[in-house]
PDB file of N, CA and C in Angstrom:
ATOM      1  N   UNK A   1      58.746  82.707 102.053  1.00  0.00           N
ATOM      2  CA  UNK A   1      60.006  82.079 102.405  1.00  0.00           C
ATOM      3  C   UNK A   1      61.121  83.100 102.202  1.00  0.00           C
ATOM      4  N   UNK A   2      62.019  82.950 103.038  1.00  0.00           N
ATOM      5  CA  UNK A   2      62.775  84.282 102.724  1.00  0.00           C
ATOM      6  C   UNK A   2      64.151  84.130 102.241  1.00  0.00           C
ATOM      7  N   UNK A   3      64.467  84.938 101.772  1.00  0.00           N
ATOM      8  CA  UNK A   3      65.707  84.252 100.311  1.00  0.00           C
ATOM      9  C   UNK A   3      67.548  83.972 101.458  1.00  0.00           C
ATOM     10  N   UNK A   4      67.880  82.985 100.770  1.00  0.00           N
ATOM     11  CA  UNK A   4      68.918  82.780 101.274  1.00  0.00           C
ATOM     12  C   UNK A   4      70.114  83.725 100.936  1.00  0.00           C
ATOM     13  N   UNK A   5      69.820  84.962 100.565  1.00  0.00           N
ATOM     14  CA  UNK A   5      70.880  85.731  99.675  1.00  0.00           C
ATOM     15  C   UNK A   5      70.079  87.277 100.483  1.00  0.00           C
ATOM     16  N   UNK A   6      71.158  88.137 101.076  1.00  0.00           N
ATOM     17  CA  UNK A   6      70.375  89.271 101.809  1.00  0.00           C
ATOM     18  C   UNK A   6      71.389  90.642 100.930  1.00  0.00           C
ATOM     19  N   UNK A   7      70.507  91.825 100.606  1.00  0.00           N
ATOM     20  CA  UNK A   7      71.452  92.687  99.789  1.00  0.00           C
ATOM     21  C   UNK A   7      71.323  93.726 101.279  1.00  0.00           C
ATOM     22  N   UNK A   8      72.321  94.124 101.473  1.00  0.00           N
ATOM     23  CA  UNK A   8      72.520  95.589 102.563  1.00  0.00           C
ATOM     24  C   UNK A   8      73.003  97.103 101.498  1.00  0.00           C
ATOM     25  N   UNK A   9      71.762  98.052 101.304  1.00  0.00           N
ATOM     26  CA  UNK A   9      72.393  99.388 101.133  1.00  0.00           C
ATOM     27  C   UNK A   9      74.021  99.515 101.295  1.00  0.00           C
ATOM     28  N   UNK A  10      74.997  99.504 100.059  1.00  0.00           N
ATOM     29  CA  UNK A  10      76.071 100.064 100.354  1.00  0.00           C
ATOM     30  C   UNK A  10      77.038  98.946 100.844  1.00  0.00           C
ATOM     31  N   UNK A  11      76.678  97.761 101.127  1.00  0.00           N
ATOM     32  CA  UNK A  11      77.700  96.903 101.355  1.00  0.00           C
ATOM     33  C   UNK A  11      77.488  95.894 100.211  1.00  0.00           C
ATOM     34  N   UNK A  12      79.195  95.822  99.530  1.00  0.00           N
ATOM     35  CA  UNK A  12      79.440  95.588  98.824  1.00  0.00           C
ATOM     36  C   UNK A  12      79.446  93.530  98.869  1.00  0.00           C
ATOM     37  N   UNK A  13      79.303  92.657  98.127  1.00  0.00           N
ATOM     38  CA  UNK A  13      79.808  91.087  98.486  1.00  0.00           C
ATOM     39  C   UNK A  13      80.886  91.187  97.484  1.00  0.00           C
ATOM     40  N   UNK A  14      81.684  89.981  98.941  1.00  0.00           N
ATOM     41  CA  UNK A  14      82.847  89.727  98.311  1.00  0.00           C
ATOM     42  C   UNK A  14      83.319  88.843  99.489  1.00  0.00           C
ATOM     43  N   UNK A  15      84.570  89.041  99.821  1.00  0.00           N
ATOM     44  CA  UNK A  15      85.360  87.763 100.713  1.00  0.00           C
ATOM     45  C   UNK A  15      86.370  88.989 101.281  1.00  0.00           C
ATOM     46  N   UNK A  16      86.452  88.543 102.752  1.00  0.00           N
ATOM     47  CA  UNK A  16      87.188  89.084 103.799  1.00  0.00           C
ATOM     48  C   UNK A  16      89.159  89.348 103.181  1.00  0.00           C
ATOM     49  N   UNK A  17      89.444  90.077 104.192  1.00  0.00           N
ATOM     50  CA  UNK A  17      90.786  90.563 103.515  1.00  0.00           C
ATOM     51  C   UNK A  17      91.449  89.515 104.073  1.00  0.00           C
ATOM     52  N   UNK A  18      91.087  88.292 104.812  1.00  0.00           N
ATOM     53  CA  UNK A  18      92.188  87.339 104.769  1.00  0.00           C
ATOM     54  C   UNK A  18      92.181  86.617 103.312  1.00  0.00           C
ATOM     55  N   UNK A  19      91.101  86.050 102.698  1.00  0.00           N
ATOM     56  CA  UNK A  19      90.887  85.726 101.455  1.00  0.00           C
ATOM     57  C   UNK A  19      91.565  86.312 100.539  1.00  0.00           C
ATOM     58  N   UNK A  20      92.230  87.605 100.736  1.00  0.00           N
ATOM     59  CA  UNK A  20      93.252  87.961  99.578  1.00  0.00           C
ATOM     60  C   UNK A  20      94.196  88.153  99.365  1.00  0.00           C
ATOM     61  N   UNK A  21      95.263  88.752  98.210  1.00  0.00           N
ATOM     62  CA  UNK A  21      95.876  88.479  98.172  1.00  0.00           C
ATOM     63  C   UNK A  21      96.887  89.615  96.651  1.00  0.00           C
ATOM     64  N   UNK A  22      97.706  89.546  96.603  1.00  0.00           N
ATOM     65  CA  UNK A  22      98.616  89.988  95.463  1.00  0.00           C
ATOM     66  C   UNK A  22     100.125  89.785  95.192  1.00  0.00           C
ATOM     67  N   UNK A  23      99.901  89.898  93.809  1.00  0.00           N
ATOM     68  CA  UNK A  23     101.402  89.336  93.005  1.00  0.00           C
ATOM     69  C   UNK A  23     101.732  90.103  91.906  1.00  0.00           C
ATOM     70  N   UNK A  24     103.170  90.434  92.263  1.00  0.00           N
ATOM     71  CA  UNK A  24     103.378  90.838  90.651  1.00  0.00           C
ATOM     72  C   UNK A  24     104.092  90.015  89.820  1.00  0.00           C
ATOM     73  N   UNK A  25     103.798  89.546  88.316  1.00  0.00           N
ATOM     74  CA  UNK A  25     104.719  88.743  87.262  1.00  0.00           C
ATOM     75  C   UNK A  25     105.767  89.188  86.979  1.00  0.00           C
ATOM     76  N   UNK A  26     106.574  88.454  86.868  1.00  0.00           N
ATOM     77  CA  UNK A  26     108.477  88.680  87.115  1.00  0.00           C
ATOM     78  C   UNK A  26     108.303  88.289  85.566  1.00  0.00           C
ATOM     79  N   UNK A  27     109.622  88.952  84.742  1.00  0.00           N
ATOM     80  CA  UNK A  27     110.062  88.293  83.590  1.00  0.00           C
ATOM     81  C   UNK A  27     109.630  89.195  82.573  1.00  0.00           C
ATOM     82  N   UNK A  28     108.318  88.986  81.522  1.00  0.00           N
ATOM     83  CA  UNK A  28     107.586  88.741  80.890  1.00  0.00           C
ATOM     84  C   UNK A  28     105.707  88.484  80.887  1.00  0.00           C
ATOM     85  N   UNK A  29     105.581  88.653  80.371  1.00  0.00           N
ATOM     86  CA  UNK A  29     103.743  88.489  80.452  1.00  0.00           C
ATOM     87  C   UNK A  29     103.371  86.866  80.019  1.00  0.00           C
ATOM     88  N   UNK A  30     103.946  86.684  79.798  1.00  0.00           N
ATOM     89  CA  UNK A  30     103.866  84.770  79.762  1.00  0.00           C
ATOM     90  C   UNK A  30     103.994  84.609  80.845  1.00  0.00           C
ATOM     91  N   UNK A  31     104.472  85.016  81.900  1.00  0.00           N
ATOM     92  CA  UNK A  31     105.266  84.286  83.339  1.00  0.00           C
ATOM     93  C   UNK A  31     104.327  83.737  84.004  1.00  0.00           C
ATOM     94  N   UNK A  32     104.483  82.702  84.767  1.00  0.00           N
ATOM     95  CA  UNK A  32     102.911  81.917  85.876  1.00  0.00           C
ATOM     96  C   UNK A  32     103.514  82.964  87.042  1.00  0.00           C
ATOM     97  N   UNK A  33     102.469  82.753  87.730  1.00  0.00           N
ATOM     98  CA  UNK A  33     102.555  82.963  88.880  1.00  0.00           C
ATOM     99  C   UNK A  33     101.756  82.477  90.073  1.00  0.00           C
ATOM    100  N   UNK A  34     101.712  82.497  91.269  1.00  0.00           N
ATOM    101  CA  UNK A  34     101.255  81.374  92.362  1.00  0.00           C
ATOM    102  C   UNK A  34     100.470  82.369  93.672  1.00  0.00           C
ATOM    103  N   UNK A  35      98.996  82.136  93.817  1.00  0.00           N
ATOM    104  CA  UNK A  35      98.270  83.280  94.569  1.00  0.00           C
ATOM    105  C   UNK A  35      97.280  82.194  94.922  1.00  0.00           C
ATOM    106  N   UNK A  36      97.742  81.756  95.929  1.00  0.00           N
ATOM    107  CA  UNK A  36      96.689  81.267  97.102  1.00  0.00           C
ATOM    108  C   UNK A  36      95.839  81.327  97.636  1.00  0.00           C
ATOM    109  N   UNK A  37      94.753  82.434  96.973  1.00  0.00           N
ATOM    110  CA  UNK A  37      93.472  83.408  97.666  1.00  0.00           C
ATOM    111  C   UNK A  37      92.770  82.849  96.334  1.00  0.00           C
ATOM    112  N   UNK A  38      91.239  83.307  97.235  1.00  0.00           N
ATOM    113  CA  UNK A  38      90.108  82.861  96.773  1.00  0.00           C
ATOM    114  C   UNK A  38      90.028  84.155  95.840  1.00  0.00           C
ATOM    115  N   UNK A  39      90.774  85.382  96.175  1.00  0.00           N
ATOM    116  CA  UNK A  39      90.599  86.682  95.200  1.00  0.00           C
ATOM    117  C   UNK A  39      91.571  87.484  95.556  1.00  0.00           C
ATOM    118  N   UNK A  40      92.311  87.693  94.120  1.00  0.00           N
ATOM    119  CA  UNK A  40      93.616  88.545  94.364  1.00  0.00           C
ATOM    120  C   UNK A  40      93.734  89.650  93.225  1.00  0.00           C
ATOM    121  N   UNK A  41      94.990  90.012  93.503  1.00  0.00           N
ATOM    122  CA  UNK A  41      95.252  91.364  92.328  1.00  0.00           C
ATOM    123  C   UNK A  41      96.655  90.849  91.740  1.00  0.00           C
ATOM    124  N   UNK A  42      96.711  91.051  90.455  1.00  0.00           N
ATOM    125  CA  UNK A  42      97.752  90.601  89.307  1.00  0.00           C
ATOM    126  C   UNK A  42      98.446  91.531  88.903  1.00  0.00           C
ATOM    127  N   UNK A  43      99.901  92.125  88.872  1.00  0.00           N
ATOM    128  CA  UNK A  43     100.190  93.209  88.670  1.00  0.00           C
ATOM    129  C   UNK A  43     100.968  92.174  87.309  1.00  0.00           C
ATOM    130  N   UNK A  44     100.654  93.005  86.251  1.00  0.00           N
ATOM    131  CA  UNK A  44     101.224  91.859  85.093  1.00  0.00           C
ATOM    132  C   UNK A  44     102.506  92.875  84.469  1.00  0.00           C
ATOM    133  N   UNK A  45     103.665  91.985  84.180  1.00  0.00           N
ATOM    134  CA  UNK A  45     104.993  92.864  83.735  1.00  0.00           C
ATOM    135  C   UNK A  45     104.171  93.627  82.292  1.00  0.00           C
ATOM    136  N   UNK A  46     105.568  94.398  82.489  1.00  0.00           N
ATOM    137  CA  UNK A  46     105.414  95.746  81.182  1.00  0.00           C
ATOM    138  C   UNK A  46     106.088  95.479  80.437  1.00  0.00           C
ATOM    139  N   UNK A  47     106.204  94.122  80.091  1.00  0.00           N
ATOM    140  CA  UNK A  47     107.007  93.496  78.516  1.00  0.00           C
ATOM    141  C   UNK A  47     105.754  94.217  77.187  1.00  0.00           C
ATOM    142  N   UNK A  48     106.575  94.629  75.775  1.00  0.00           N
ATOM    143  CA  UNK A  48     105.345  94.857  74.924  1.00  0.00           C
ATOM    144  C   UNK A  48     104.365  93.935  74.540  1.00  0.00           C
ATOM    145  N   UNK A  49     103.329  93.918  74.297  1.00  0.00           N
ATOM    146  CA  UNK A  49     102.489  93.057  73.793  1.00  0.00           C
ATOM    147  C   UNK A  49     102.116  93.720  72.307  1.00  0.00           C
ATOM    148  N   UNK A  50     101.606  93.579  71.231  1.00  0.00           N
ATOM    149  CA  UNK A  50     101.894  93.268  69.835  1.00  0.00           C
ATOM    150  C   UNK A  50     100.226  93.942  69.826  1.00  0.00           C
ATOM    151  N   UNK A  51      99.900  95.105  68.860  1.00  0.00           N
ATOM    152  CA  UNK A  51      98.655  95.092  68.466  1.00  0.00           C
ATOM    153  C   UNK A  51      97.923  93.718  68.143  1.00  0.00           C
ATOM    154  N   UNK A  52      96.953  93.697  68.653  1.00  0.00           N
ATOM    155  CA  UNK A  52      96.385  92.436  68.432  1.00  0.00           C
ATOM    156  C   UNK A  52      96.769  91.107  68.740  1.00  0.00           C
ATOM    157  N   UNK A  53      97.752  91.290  69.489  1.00  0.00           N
ATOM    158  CA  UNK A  53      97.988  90.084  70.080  1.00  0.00           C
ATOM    159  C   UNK A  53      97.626  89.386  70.879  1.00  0.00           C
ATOM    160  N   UNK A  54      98.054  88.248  71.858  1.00  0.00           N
ATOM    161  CA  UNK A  54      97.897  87.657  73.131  1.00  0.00           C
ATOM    162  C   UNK A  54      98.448  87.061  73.795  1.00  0.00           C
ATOM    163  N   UNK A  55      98.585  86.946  74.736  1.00  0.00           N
ATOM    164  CA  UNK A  55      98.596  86.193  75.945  1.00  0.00           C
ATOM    165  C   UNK A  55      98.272  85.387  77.325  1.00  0.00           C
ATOM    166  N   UNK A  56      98.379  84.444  77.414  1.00  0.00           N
ATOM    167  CA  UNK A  56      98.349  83.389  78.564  1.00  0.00           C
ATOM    168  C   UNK A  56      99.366  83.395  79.437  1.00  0.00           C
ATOM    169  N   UNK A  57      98.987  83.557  80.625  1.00  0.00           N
ATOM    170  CA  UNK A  57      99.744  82.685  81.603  1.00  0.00           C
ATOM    171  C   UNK A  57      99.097  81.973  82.858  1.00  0.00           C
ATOM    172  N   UNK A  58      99.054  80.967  83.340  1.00  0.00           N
ATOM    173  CA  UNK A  58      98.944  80.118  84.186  1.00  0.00           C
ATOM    174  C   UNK A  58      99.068  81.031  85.877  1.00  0.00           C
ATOM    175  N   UNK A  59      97.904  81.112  86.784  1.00  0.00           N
ATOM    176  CA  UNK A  59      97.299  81.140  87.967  1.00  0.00           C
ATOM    177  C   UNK A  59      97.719  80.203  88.851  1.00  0.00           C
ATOM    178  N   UNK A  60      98.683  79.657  89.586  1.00  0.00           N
ATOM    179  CA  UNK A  60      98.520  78.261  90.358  1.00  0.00           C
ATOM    180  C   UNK A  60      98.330  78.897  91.506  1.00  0.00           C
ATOM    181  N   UNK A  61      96.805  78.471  91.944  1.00  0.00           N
ATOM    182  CA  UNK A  61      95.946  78.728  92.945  1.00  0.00           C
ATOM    183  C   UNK A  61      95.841  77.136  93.897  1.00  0.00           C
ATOM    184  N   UNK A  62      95.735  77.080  94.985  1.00  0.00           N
ATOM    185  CA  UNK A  62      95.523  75.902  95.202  1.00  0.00           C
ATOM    186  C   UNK A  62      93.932  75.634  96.118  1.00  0.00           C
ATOM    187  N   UNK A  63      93.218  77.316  96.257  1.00  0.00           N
ATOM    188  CA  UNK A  63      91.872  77.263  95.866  1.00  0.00           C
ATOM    189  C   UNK A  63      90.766  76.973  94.979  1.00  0.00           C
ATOM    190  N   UNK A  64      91.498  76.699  93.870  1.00  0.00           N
ATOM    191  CA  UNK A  64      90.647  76.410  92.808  1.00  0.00           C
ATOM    192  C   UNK A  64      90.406  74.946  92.549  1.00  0.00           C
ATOM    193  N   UNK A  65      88.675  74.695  92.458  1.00  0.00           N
ATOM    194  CA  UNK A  65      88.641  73.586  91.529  1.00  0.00           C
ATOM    195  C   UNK A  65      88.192  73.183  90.345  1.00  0.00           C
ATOM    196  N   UNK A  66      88.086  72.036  89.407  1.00  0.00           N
ATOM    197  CA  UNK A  66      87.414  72.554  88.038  1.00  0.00           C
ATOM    198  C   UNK A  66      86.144  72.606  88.140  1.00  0.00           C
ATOM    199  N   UNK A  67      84.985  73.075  88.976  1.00  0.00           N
ATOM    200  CA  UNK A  67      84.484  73.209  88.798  1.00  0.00           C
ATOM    201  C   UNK A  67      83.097  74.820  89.289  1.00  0.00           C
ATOM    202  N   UNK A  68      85.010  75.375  89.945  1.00  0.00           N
ATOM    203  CA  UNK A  68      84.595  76.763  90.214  1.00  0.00           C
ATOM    204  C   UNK A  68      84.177  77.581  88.890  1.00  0.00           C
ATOM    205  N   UNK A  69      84.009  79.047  88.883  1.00  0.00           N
ATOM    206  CA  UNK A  69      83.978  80.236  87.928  1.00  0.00           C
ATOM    207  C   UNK A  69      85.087  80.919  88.844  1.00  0.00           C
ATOM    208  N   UNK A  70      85.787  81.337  87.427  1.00  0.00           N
ATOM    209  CA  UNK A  70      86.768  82.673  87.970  1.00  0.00           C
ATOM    210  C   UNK A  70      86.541  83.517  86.785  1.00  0.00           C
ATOM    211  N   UNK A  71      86.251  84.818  87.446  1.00  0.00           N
ATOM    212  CA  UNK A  71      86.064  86.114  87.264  1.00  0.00           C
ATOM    213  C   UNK A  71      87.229  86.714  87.025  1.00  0.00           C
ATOM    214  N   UNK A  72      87.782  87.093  85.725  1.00  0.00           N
ATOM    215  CA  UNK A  72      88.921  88.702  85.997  1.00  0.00           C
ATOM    216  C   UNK A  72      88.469  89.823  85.212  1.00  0.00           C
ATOM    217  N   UNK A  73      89.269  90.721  85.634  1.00  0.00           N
ATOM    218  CA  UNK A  73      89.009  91.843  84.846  1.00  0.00           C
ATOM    219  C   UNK A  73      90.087  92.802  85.168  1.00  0.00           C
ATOM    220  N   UNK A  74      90.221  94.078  84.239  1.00  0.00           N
ATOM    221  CA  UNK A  74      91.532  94.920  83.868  1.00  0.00           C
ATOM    222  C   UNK A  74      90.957  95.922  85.195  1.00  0.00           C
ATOM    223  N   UNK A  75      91.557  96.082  86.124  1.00  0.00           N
ATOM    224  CA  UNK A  75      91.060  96.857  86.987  1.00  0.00           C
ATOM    225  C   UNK A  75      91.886  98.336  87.022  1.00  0.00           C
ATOM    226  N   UNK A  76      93.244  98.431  86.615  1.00  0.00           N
ATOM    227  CA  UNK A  76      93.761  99.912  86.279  1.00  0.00           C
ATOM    228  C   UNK A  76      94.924  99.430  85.884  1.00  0.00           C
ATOM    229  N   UNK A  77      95.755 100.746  85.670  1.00  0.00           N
ATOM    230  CA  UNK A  77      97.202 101.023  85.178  1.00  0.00           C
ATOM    231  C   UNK A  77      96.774 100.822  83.629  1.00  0.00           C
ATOM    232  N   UNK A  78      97.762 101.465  82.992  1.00  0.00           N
ATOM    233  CA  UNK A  78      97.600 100.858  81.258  1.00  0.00           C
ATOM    234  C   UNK A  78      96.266 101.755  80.748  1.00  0.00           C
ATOM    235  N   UNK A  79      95.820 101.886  79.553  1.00  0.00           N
ATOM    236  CA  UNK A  79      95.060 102.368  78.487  1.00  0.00           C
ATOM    237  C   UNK A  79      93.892 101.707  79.131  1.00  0.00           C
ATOM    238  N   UNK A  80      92.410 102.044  79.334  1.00  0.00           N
ATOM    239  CA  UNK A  80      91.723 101.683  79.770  1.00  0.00           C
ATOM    240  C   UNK A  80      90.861 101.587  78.308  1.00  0.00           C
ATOM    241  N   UNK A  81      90.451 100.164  78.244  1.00  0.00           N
ATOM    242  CA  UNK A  81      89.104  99.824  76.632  1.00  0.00           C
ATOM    243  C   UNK A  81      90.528  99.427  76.323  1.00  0.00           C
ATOM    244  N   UNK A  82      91.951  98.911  75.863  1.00  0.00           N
ATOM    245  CA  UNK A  82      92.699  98.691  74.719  1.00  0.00           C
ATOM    246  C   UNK A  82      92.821  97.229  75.034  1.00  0.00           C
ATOM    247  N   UNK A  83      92.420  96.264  76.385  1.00  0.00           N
ATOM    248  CA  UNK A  83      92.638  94.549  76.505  1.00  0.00           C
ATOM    249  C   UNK A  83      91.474  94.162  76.923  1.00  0.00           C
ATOM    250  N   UNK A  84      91.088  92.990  76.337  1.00  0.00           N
ATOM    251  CA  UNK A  84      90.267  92.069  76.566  1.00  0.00           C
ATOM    252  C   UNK A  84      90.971  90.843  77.651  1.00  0.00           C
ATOM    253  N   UNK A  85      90.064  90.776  78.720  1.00  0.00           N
ATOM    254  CA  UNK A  85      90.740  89.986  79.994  1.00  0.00           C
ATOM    255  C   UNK A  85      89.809  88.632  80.310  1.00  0.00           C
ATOM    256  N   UNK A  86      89.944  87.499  80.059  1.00  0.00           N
ATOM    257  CA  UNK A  86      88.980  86.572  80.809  1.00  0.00           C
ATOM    258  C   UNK A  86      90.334  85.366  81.033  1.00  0.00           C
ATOM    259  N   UNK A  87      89.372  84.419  82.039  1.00  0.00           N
ATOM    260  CA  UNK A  87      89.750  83.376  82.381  1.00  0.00           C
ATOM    261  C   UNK A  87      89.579  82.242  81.667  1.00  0.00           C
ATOM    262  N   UNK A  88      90.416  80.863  81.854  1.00  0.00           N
ATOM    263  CA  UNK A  88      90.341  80.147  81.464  1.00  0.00           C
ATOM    264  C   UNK A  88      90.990  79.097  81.714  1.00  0.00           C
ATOM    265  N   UNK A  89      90.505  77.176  80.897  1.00  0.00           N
ATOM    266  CA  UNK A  89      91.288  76.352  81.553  1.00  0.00           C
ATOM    267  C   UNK A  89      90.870  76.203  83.161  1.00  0.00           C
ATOM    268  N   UNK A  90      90.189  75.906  83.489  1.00  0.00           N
ATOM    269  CA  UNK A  90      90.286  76.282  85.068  1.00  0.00           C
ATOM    270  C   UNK A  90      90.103  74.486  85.524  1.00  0.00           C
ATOM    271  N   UNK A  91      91.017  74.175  86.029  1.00  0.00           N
ATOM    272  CA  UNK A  91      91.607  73.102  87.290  1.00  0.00           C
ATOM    273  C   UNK A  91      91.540  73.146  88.593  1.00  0.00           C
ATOM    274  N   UNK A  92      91.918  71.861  89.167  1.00  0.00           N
ATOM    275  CA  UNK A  92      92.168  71.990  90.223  1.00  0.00           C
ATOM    276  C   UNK A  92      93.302  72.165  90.453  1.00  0.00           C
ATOM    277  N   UNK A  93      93.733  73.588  91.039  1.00  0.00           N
ATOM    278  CA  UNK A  93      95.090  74.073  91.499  1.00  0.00           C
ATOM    279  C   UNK A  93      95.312  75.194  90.690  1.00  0.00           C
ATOM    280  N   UNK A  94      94.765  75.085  89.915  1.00  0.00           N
ATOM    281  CA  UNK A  94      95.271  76.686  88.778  1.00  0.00           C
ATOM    282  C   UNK A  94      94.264  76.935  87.934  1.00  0.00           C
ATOM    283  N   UNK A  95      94.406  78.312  87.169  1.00  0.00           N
ATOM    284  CA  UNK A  95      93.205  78.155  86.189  1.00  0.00           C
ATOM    285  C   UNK A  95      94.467  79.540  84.984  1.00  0.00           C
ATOM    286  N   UNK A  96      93.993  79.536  83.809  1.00  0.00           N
ATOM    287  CA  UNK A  96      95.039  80.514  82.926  1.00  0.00           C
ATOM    288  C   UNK A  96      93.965  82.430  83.029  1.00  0.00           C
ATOM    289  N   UNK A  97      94.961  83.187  82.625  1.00  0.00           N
ATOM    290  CA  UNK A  97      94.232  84.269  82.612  1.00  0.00           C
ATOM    291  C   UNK A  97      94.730  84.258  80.549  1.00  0.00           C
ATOM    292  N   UNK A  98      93.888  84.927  79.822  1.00  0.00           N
ATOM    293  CA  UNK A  98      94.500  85.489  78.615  1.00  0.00           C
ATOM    294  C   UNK A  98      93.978  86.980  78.368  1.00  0.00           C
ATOM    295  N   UNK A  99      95.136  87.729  78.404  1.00  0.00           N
ATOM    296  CA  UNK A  99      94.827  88.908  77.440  1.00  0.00           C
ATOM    297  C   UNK A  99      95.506  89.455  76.602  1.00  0.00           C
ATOM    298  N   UNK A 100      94.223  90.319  75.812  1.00  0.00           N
ATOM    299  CA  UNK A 100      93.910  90.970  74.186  1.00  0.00           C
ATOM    300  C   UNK A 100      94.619  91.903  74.041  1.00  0.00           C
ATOM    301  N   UNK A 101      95.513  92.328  73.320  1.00  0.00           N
ATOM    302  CA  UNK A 101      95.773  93.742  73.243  1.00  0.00           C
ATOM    303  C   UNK A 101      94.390  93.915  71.778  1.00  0.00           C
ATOM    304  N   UNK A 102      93.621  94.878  71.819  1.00  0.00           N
ATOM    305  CA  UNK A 102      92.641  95.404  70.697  1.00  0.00           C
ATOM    306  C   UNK A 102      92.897  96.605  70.475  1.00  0.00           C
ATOM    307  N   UNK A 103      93.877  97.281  70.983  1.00  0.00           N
ATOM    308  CA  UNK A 103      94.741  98.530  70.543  1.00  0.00           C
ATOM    309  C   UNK A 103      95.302  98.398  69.007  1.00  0.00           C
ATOM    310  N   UNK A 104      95.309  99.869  68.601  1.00  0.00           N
ATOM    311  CA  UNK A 104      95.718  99.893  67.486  1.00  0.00           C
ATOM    312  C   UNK A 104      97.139  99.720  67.134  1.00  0.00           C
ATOM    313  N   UNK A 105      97.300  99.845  68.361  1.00  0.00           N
ATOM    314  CA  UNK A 105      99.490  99.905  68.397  1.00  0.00           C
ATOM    315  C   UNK A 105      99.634  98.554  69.871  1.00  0.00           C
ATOM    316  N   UNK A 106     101.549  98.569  69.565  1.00  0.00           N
ATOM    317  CA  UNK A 106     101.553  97.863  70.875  1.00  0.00           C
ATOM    318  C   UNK A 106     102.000  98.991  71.881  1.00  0.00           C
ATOM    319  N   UNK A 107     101.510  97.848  73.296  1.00  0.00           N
ATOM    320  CA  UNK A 107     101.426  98.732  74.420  1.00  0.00           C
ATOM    321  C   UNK A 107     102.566  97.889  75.552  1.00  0.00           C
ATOM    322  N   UNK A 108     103.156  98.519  76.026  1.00  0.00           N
ATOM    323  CA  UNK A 108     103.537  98.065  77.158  1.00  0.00           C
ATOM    324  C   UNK A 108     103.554  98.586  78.636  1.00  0.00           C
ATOM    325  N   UNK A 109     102.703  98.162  78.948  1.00  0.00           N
ATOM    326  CA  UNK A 109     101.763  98.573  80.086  1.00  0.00           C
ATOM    327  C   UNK A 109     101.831  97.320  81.260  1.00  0.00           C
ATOM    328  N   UNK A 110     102.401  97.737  82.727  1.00  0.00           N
ATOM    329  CA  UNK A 110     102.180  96.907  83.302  1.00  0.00           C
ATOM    330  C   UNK A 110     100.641  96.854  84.249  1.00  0.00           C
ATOM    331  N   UNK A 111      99.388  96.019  83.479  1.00  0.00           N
ATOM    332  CA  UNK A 111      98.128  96.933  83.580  1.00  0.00           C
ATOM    333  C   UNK A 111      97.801  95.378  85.261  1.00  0.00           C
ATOM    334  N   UNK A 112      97.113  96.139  85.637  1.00  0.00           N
ATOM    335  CA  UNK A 112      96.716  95.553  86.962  1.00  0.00           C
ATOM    336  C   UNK A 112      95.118  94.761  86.646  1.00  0.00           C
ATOM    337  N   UNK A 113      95.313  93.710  87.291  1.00  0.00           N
ATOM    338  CA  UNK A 113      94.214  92.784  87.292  1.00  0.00           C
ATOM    339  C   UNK A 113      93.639  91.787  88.242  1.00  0.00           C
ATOM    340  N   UNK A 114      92.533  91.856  88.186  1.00  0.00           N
ATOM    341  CA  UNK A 114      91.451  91.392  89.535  1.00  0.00           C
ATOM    342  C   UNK A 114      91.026  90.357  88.826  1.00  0.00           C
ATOM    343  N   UNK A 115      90.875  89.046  89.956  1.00  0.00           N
ATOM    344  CA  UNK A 115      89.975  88.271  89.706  1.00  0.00           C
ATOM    345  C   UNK A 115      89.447  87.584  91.300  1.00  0.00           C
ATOM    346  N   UNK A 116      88.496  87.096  91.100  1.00  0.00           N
ATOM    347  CA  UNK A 116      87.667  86.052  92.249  1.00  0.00           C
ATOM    348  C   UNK A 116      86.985  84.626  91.629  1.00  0.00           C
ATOM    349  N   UNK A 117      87.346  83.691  92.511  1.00  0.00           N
ATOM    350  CA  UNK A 117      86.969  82.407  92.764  1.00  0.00           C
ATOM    351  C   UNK A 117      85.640  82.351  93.153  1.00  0.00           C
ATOM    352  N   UNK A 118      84.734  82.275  92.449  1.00  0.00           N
ATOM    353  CA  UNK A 118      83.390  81.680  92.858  1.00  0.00           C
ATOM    354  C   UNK A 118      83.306  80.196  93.201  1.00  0.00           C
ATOM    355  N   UNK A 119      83.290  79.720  94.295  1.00  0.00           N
ATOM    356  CA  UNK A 119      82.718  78.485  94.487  1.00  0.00           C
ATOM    357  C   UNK A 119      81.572  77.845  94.053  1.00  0.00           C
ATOM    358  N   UNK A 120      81.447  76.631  92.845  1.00  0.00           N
ATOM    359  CA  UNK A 120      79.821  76.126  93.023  1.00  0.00           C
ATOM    360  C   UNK A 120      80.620  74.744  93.902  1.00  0.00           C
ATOM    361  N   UNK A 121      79.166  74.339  94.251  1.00  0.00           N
ATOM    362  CA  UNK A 121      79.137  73.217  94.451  1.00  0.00           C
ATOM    363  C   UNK A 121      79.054  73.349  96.126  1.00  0.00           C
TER     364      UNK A 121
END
């Protein structure tokens, strides 16, 4: 039987460039922000963040439901290894991102970030 899932040498999965999307956070690193794609890029402000600190802010996606997976991760800009990045909270209409500073100092870095909407269901 042959699998419903096909891998091609060199082509990457993911979702077409209408599916995406980018934003940068105004303000502060608390700030929400609103990205309508199934997978976008987060340019997060360069307010300091606190050795060891954290932060949340709110995604309002109106792709999302609670019972997707969303994926992020620190994709550049900023100290690369110094934040811990995952998702969370995830709704229908939004889901939160939080990150770590695990740096020994604070950083203020406006560090860039990826995530994607996995659909179940």
């Amino acid at each position: 039987m042959p699998s419903v899932f096909e891998a091609t040498a060199g082509a990457a999965i993911g979702v077409g460039s209408d599916q995406t999307g980018s934003v940068t956070q105004a303000t502060n690193k608390g700030t929400a922000v609103t990205l309508n794609k199934v997978a976008g890029v987060v340019t997060m402000n360069n307010a300091a963040l606190a050795a060891a600190a954290e932060v949340s802010f709110t995604v309002t996606n109106s792709e999302c439901t609670a019972s997707d997976v969303v994926i992020v991760n620190h994709a550049s800009a900023g100290t690369a290894g110094s934040y811990l990045v995952q998702a969370n909270t995830i709704a229908a209409g939004s889901f939160k991102i939080t990150v770590s500073n695990v740096s020994g100092g604070s950083l203020s870095e406006a560090i860039v970030l990826n995530y994607q909407i996995i659909k179940s269901g």
